[in-house]
C-alpha atoms as a PDB file:
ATOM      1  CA  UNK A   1       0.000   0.000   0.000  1.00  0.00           C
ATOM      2  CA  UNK A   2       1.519   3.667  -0.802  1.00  0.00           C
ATOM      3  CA  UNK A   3       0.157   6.536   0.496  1.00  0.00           C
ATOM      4  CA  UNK A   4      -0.559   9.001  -2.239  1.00  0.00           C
ATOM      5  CA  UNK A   5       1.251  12.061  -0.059  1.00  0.00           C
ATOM      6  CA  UNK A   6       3.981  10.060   0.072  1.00  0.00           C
ATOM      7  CA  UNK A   7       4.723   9.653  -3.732  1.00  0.00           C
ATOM      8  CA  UNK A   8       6.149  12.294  -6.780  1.00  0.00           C
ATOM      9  CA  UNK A   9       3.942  12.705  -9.369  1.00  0.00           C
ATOM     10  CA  UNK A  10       6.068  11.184 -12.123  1.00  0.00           C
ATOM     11  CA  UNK A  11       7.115   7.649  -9.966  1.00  0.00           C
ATOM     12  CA  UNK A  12       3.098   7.714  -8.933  1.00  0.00           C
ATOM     13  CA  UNK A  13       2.726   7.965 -13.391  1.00  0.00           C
ATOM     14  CA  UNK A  14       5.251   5.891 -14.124  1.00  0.00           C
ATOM     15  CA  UNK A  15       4.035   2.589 -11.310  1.00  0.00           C
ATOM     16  CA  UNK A  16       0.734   3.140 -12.993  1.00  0.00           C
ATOM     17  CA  UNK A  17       2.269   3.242 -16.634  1.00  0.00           C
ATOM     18  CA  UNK A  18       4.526  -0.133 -15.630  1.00  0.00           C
ATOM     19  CA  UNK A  19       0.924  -1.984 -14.005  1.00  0.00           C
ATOM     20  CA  UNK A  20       2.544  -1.674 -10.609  1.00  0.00           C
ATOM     21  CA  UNK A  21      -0.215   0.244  -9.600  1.00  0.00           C
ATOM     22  CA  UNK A  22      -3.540  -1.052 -10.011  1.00  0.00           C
ATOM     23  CA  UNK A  23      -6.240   0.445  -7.617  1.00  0.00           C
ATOM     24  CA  UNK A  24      -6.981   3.302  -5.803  1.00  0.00           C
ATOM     25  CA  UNK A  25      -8.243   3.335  -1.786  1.00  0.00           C
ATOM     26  CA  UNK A  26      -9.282   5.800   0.224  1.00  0.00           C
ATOM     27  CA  UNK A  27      -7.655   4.873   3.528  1.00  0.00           C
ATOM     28  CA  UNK A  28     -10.470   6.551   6.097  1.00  0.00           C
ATOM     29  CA  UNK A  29     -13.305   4.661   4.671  1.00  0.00           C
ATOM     30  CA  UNK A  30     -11.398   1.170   3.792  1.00  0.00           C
ATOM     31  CA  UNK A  31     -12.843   1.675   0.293  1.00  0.00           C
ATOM     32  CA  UNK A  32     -11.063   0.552  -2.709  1.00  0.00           C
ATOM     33  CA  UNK A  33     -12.347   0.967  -6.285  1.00  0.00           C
ATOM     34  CA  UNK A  34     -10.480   1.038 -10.511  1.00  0.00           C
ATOM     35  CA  UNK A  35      -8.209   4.210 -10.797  1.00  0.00           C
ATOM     36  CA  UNK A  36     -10.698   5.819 -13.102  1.00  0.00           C
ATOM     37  CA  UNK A  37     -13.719   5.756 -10.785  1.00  0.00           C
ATOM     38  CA  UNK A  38     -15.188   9.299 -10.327  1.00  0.00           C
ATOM     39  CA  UNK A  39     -16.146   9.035  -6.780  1.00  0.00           C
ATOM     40  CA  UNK A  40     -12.115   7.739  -6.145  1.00  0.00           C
ATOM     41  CA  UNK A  41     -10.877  11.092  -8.153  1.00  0.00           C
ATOM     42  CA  UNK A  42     -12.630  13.347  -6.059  1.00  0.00           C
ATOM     43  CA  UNK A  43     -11.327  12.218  -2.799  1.00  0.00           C
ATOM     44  CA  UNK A  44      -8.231  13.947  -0.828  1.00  0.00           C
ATOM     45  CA  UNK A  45      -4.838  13.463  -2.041  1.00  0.00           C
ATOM     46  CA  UNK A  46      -4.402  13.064   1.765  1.00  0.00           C
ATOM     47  CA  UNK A  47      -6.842  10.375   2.194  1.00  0.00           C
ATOM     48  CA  UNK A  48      -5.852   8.286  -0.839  1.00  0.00           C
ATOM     49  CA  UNK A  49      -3.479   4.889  -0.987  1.00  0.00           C
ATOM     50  CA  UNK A  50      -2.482   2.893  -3.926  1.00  0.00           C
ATOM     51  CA  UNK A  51      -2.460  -0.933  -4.607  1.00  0.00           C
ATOM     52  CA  UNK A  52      -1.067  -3.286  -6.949  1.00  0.00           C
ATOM     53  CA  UNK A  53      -3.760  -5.433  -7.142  1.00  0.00           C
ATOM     54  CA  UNK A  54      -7.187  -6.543  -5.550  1.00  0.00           C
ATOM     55  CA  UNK A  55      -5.713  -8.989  -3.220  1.00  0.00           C
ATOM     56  CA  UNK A  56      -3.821  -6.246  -1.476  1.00  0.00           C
ATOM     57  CA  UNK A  57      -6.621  -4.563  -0.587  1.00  0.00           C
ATOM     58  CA  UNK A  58      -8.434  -7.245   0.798  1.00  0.00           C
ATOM     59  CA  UNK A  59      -5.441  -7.776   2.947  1.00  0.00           C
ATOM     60  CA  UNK A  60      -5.776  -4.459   4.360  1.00  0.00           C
ATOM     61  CA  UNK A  61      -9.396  -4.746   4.967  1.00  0.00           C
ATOM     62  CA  UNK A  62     -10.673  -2.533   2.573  1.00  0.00           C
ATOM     63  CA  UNK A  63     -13.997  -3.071   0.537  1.00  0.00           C
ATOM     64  CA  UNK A  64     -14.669  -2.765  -2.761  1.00  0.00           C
ATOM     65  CA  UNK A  65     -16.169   0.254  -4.599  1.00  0.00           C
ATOM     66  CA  UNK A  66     -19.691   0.117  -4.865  1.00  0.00           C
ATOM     67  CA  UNK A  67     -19.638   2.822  -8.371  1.00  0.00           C
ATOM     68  CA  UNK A  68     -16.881   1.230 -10.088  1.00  0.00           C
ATOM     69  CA  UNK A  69     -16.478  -2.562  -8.622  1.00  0.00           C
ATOM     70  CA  UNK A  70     -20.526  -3.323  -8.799  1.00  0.00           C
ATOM     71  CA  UNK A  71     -20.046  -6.945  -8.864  1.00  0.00           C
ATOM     72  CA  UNK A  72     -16.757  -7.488  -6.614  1.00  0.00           C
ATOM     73  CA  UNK A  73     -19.228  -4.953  -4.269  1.00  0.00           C
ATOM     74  CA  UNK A  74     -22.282  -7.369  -4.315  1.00  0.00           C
ATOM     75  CA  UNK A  75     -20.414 -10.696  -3.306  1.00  0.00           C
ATOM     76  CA  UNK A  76     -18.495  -8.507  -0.301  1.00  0.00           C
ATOM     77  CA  UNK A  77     -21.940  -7.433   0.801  1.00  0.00           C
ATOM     78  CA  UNK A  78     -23.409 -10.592   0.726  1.00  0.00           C
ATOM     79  CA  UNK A  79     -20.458 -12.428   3.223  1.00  0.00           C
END
């Protein structure tokens, strides 16, 4: 997990470029959604974390997106 305030602009560009970057998380509501989900752009730089991947993010306990990640969303929900 990286913390977006913790990352340049151009290494944060180039892990997404290079698929080392995957997902998008906002770390004060354990929610994690695709990097081009609307409701994950308009969140605080301070409140947003990176993952490579959807396993990651499980791992942390966060939850997926209910915009973006409709059906990862429903089968979380219905644990």
């Amino acid at each position: 997990m990286i913390q977006h305030s913790q990352i340049t602009t151009e290494s944060l560009r180039s892990k997404i470029h290079h698929r080392e970057i995957r997902f998008g998380g906002n770390k004060k509501l354990k929610i994690y959604g695709l990097l081009s989900c609307r409701s994950g752009k308009r969140m605080k730089m301070d409140n947003r974390v990176f993952f490579t991947d959807e396993k990651e993010a499980l791992e942390n306990d966060y939850r997926p997106c209910g915009h973006c990640m409709k059906e990862a969303y429903k089968l979380w929900k219905n644990q």
